[in-house]
Protein backbone atom coordinates (compact mmCIF):
# COMPACT_ATOMS: atom_id res chain seq x y z
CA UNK A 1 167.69 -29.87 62.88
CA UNK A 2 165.60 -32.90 62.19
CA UNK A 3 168.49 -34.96 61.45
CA UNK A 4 170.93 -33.99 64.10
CA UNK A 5 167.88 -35.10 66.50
CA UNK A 6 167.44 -38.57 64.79
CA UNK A 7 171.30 -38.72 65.45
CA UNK A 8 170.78 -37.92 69.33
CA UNK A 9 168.48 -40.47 69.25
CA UNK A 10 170.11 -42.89 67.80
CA UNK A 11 173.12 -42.49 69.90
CA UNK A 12 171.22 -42.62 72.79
CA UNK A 13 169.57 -46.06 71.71
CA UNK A 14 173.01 -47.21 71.63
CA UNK A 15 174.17 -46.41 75.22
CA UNK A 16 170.58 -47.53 76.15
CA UNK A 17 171.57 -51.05 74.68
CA UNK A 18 174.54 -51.29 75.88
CA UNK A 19 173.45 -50.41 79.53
CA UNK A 20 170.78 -52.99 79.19
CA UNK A 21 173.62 -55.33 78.19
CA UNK A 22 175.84 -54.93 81.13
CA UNK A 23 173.35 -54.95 83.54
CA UNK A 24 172.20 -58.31 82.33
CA UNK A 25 176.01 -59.51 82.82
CA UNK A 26 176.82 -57.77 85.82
CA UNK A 27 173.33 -59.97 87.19
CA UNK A 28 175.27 -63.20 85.54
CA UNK A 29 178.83 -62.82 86.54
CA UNK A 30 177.91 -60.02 89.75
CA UNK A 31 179.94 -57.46 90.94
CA UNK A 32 183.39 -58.82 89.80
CA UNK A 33 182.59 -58.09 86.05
CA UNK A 34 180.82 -54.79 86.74
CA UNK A 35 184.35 -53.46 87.75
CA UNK A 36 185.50 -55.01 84.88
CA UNK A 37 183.46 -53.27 82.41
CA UNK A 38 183.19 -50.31 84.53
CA UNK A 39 186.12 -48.32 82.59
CA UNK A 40 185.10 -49.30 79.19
CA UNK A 41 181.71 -47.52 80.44
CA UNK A 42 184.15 -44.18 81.45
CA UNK A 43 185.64 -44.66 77.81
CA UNK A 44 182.30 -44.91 75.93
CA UNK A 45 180.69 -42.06 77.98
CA UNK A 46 183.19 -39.84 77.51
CA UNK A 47 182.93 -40.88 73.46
CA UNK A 48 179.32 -40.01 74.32
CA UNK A 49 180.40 -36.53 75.60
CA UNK A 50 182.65 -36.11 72.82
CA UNK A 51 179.78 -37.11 70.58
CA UNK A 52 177.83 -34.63 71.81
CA UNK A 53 179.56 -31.52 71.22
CA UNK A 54 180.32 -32.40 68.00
CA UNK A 55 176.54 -32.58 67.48
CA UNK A 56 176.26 -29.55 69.79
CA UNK A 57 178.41 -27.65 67.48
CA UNK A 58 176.85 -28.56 64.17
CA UNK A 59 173.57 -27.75 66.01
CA UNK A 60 174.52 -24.52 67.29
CA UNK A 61 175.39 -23.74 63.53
CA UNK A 62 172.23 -24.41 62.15
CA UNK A 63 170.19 -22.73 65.37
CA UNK A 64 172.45 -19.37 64.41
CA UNK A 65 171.30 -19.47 60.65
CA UNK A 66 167.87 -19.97 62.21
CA UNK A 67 168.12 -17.35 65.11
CA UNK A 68 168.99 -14.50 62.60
CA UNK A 69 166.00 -15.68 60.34
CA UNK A 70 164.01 -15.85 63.68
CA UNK A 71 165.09 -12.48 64.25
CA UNK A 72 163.88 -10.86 61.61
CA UNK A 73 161.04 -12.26 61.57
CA UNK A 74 159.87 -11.65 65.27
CA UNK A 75 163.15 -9.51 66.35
CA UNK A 76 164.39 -11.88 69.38
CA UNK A 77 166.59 -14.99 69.41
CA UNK A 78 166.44 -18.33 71.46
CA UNK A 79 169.13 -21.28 71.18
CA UNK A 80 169.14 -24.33 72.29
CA UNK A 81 172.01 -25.54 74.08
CA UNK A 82 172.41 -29.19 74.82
CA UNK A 83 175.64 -29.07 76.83
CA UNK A 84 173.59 -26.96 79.31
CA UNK A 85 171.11 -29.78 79.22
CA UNK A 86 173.57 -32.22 79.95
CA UNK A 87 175.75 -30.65 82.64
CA UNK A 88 172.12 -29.24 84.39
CA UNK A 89 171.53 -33.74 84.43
CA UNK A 90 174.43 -33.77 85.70
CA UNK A 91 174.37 -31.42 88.49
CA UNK A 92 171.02 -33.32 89.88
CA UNK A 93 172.34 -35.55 93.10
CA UNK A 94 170.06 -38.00 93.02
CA UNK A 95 171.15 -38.70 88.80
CA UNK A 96 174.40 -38.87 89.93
CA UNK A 97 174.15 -41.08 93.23
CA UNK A 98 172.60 -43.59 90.28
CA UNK A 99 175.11 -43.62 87.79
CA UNK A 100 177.23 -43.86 90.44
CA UNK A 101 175.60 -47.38 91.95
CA UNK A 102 174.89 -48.41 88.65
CA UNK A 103 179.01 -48.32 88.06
CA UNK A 104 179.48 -50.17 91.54
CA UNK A 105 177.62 -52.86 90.67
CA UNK A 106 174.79 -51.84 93.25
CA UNK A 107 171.91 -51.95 90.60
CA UNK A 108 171.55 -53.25 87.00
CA UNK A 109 169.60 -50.30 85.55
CA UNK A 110 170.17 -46.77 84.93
CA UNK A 111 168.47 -44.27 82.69
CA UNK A 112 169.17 -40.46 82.51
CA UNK A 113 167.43 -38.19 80.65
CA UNK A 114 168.98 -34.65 79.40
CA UNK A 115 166.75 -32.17 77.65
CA UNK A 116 168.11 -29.00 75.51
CA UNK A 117 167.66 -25.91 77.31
CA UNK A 118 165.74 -23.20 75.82
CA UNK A 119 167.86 -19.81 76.56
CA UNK A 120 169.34 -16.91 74.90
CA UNK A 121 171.95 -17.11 72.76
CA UNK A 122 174.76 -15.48 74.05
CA UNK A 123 176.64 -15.75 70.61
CA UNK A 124 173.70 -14.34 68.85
CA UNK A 125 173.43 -11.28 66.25
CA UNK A 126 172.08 -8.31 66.14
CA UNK A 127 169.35 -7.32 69.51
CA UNK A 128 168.27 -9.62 72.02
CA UNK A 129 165.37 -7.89 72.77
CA UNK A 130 164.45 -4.89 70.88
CA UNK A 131 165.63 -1.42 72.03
CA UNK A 132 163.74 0.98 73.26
CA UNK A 133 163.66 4.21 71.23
CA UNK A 134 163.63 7.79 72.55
CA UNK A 135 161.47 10.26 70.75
CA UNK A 136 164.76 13.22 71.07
CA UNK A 137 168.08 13.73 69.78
CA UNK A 138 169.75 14.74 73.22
CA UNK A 139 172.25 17.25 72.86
CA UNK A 140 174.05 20.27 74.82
CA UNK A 141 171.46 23.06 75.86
CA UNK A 142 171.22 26.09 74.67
CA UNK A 143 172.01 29.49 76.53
CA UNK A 144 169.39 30.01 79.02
CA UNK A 145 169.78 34.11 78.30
CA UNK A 146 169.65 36.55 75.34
CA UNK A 147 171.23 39.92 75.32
CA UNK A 148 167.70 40.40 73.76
CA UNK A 149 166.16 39.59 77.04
CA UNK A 150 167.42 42.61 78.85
CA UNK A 151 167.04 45.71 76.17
CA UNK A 152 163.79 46.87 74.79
CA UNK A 153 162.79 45.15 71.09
CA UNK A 154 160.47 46.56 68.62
CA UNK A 155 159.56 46.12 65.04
CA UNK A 156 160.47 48.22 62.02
CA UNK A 157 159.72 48.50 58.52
CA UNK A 158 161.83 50.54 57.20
CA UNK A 159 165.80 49.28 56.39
CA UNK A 160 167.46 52.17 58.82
CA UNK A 161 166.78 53.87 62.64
CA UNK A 162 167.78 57.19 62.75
CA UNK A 163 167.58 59.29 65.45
CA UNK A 164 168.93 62.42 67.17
CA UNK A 165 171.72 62.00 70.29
CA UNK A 166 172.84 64.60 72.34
CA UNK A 167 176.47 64.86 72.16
CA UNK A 168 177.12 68.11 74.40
CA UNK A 169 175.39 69.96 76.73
CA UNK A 170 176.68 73.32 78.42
CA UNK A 171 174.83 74.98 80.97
CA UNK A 172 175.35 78.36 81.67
CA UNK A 173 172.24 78.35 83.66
CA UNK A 174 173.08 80.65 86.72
CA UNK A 175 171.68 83.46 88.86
CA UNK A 176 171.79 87.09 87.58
CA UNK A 177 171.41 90.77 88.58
CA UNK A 178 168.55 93.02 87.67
CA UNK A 179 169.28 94.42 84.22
CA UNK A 180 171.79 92.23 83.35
CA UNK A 181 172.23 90.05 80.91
CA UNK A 182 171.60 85.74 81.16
CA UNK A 183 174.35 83.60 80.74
CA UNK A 184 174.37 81.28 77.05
CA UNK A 185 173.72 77.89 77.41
CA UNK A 186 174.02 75.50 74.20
CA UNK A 187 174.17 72.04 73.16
CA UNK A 188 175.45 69.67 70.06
CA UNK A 189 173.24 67.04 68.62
CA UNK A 190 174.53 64.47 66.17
CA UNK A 191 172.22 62.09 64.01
CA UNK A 192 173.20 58.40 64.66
CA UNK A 193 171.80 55.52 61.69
CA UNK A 194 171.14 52.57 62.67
CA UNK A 195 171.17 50.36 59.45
CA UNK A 196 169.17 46.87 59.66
CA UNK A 197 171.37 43.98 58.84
CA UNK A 198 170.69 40.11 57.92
CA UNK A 199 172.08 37.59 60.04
CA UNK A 200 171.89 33.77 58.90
CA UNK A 201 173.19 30.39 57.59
CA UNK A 202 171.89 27.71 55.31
CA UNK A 203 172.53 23.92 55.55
CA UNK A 204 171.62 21.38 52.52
CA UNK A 205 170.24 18.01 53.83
CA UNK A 206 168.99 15.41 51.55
CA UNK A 207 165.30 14.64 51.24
CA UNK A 208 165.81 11.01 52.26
CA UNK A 209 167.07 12.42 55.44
CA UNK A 210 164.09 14.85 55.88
CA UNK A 211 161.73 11.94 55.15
CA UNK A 212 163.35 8.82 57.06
CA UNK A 213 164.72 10.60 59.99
CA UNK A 214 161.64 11.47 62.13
CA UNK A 215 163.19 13.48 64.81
CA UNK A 216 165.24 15.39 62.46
CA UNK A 217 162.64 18.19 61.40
CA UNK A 218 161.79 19.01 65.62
CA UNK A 219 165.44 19.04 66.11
CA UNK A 220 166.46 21.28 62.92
CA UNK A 221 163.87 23.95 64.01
CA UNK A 222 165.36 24.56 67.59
CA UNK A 223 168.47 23.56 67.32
CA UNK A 224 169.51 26.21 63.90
CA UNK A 225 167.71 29.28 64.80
CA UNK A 226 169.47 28.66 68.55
CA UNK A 227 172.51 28.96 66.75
CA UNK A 228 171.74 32.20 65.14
CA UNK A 229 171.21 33.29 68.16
CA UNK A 230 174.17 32.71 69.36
CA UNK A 231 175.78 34.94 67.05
CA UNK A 232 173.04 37.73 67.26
CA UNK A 233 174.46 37.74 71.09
CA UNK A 234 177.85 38.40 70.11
CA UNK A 235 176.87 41.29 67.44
CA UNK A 236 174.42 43.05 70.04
CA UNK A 237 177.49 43.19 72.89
CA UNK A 238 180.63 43.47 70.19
CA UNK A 239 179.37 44.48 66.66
CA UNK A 240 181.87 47.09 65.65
CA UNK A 241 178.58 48.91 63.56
CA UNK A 242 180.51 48.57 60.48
CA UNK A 243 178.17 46.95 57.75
CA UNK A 244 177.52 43.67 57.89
CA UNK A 245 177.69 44.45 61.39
CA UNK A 246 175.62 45.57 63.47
CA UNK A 247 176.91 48.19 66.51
CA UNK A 248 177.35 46.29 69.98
CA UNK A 249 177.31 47.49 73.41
CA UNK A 250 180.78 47.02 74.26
CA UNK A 251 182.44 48.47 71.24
CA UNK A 252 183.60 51.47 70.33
CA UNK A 253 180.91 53.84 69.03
CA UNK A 254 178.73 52.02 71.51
CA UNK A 255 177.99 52.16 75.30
CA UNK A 256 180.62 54.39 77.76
CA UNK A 257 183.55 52.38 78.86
CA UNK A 258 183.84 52.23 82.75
CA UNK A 259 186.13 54.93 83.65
CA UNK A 260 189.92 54.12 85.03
CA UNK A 261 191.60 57.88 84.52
CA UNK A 262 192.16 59.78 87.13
CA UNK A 263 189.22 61.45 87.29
CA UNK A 264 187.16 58.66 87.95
CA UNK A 265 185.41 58.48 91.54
CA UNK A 266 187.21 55.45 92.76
CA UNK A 267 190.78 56.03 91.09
CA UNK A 268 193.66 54.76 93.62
CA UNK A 269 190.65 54.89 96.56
CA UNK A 270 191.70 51.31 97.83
CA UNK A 271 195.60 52.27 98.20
CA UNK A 272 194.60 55.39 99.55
CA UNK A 273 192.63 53.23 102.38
CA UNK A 274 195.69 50.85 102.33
CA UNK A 275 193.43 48.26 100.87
CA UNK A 276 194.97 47.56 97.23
CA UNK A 277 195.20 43.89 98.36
CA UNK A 278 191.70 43.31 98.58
CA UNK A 279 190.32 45.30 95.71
CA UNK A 280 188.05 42.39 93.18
CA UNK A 281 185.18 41.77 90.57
CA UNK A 282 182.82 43.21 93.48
CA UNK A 283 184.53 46.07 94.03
CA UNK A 284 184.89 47.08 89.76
CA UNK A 285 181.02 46.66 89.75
CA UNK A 286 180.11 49.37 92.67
CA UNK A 287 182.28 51.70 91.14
CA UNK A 288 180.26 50.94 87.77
CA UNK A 289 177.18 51.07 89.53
CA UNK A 290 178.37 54.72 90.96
CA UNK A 291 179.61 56.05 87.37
CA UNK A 292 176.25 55.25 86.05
CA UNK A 293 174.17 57.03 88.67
CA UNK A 294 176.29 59.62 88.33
CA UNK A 295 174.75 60.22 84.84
CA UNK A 296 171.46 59.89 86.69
CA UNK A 297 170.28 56.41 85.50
CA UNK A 298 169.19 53.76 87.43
CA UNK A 299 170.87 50.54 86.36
CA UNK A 300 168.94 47.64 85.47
CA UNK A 301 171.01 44.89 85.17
CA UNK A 302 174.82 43.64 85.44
CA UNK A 303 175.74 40.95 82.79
CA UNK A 304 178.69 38.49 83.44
CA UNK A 305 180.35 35.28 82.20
CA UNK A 306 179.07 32.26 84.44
CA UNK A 307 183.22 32.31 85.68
CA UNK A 308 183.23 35.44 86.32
CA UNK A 309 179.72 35.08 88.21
CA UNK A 310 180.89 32.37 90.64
CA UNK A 311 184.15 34.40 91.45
CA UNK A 312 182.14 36.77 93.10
CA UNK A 313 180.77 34.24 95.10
CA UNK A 314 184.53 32.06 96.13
CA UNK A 315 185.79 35.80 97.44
CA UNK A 316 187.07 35.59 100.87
CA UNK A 317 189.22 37.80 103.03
CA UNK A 318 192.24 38.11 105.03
CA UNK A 319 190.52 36.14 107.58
CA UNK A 320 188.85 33.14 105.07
CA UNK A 321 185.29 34.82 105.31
CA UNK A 322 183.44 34.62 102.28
CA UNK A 323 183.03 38.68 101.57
CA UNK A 324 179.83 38.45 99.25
CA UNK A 325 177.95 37.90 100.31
CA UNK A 326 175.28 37.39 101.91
CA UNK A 327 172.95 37.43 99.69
CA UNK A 328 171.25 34.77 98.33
CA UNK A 329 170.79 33.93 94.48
CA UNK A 330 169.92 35.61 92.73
CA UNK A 331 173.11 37.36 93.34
CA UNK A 332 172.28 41.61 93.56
CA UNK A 333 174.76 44.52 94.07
CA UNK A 334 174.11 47.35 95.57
CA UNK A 335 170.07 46.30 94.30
CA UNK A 336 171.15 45.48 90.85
CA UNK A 337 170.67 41.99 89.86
CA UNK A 338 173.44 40.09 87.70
CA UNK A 339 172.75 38.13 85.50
CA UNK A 340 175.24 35.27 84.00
CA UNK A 341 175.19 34.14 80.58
CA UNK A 342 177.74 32.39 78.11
CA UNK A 343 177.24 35.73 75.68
CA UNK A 344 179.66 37.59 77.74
CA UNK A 345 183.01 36.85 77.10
CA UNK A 346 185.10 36.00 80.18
CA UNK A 347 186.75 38.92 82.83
CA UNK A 348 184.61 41.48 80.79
CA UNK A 349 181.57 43.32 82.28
CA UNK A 350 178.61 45.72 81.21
CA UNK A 351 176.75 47.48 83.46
CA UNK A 352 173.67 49.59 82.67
CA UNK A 353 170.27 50.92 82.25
CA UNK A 354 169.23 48.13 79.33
CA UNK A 355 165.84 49.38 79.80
CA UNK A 356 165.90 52.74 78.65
CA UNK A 357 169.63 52.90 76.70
CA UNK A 358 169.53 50.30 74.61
CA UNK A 359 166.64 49.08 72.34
CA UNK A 360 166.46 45.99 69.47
CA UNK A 361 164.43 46.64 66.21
CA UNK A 362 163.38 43.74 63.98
CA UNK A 363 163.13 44.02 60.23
CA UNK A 364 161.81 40.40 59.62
CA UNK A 365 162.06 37.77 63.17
CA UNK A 366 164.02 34.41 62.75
CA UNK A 367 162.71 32.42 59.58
CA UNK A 368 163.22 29.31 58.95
CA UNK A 369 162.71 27.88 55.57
CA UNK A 370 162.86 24.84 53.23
CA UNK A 371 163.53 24.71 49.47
CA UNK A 372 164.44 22.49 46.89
CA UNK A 373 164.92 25.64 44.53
CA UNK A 374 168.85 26.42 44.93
CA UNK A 375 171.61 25.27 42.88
CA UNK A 376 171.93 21.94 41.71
CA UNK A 377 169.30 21.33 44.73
CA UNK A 378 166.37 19.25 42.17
CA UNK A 379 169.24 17.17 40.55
CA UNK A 380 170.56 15.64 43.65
CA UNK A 381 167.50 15.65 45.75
CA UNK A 382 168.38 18.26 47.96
CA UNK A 383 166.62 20.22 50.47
CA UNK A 384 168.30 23.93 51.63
CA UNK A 385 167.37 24.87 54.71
CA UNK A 386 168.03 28.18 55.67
CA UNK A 387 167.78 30.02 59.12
CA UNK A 388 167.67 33.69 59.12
CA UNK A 389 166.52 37.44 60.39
CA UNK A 390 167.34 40.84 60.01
CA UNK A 391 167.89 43.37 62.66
CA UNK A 392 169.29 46.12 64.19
CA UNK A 393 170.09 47.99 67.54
CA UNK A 394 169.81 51.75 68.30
CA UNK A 395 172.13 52.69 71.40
CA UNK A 396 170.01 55.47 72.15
CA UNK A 397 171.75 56.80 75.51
CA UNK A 398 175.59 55.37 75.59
CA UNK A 399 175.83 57.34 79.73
CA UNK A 400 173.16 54.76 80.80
CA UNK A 401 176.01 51.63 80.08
CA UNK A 402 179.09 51.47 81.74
CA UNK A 403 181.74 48.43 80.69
CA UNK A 404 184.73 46.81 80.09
CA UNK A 405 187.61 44.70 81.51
CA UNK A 406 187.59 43.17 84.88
CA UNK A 407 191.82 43.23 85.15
CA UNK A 408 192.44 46.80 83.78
CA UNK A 409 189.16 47.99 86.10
CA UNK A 410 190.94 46.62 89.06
CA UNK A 411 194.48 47.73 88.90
CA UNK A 412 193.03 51.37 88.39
CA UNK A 413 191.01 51.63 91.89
CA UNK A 414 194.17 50.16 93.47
């Protein structure tokens, strides 16, 4: 850098000189022979230009080698750029005006002085300025509701529920004369297992990982066991109850499908009222609702897909009137709030008494745990990580649940 500026200098002794040289003519022979020299002064200053950003270049070369040094060192660049300098000189009026009457012959002097700017390199490497750096690894959320939010939990220690269901009951119960004999009643009971099950995954990270990524561990321990979830969801609604599975709500062997024979309360009612044509999502969960109380529960909640949620809402009538709905969200039917939640599957319902039917036992909660001690795991500097919990879900009252598929529910009350 030292050198390219003893150059500059030099070069600018040079047109100095020469300057000095015609304005001592120009004073000798006057105005004549400062026309005469005035192109060879266009020639040499546009040599000087030319000059210049070939010493511009080779200085822009070195400043890079020096800005990425510089960088490192104190993580920001600055060039220096002498063409901006020059054309900033240039720019300035008053400069101008006296280069201008210097060429004309109206003075003998002229001196201009152009200074490297200091800016940032726009041709730089690597950060201008350093980047700020957020203390999260941002990423999709996770379901704002658990099928475990709406049943009753509780803990067990043992590796099976069992418990008694009633299966049948007959009532004979009935008034009688004196002397005669009282009608037989009886009922069936069946004993229902529940059998715990485990529920997990395992991912192997390296230890470098572990140790140089500092957001990793916060993000591993919600993010897995989130995922786990996800899945424990899915087995507490669909589980088919055979082993590794656990039994779901809307399987069979579960809950009581919503009823579309012909026996059921609302079967054809809205062609019957000449009404097929307006019969929705709405409609299906009243005439849940109805089976349910029926059975003398109370229902407690009404679980949808997020679509099917906001269909409710968008339902309008023959005249363009929203139908549903006055109510404001929380959306409630007939008193029962639904709830909406990515767990249900879409055009399916469930209906019910979650509070009393259904309830969630825990063998161990979700775990999650670190080793080194699996496999190869110590040879390649591996860490297994390994989310997990075991549990199980006794459908004590299936009457208290009604469910099942929006489409099929609708064309049978038509």
């Amino acid at each position: 850098m030292e050198e390219f500026n003893k150059k500059l200098n030099e070069l600018g002794n040079q047109i100095d000189a020469k300057i000095d040289h015609v304005a001592e003519k120009s004073e000798q022979f006057g105005k004549e022979y400062a026309k005469q020299v005035r192109e060879e002064l266009d020639k040499k200053f546009e040599n000087y230009l030319d000059k210049v950003s070939e010493i511009e270049k080779r200085m822009d070369e070195s400043e890079m080698a020096g800005k990425k040094l510089n960088h490192a060192e104190h993580g920001h660049d600055q060039a220096q750029s002498f063409s901006k300098g020059l054309k900033v000189a240039m720019s300035d009026e008053t400069k101008m005006r006296g280069l201008n009457a210097f060429a004309n012959g109206e003075q003998s002097k002229f001196k201009m002085d152009v200074k490297a700017i200091l800016a940032t390199g726009v041709n730089a490497s690597g950060d201008v300025l350093p980047s700020d750096r957020m203390n999260q690894i941002f990423h999709d959320p996770t379901r704002k509701l658990r099928v475990r939010d709406l049943v009753s939990t509780g803990t067990t220690d043992s590796a099976r529920i069992r418990y008694i269901q009633e299966n049948s009951y007959t009532n004979s119960a009935a008034m009688r004369t004196e002397a005669s004999a009282f009608a037989e009643s009886e009922f069936v009971h069946y004993s229902v297992d529940a059998d715990v099950e485990s529920l997990g995954t395992i991912m192997r990270l390296t230890k470098e990982m572990l140790s140089d990524h500092k957001l990793l561990n916060s993000y591993l321990t919600a993010r897995v066991p989130a995922k786990v979830l996800d899945v424990e969801d899915t087995q507490l609604l669909t589980g088919n109850g055979s082993a590794p599975n656990i039994q779901g709500l809307m399987a069979s062997g579960g809950a009581t499908a919503f009823d579309e024979a012909s026996t059921g309360a609302f079967y054809d009612f809205f062609a019957a009222a000449d009404q097929s044509g307006l019969v929705g999502e709405y409609d299906v969960l009243v005439a849940a609702i109805n089976q349910i109380e029926l059975q003398n529960y109370t229902p407690t909640a009404i679980l949808l897909s997020p679509t099917d949620y906001h269909k409710i809402w968008l339902k309008k009538a023959t005249d363009g009137q929203y139908t549903a709905y006055k109510d404001t969200a929380p959306l409630t039917i007939g008193g029962v709030p639904v709830f909406k939640s990515t767990a249900q599957t879409a055009g399916q319902f469930i209906v019910g008494d979650f509070s009393m039917g259904s309830q969630v036992f825990f063998r161990e909660g979700m775990s999650l745990e670190f080793s080194e001690e699996d496999s190869t795991n110590f040879q390649r500097n591996l860490v297994t990580l390994k989310a997990s919990e075991r549990l199980t879900q006794a459908i004590w009252l299936p009457n208290a649940f009604a469910y099942g598929t929006f489409s099929s529910a609708i064309t049978s009350l038509r």
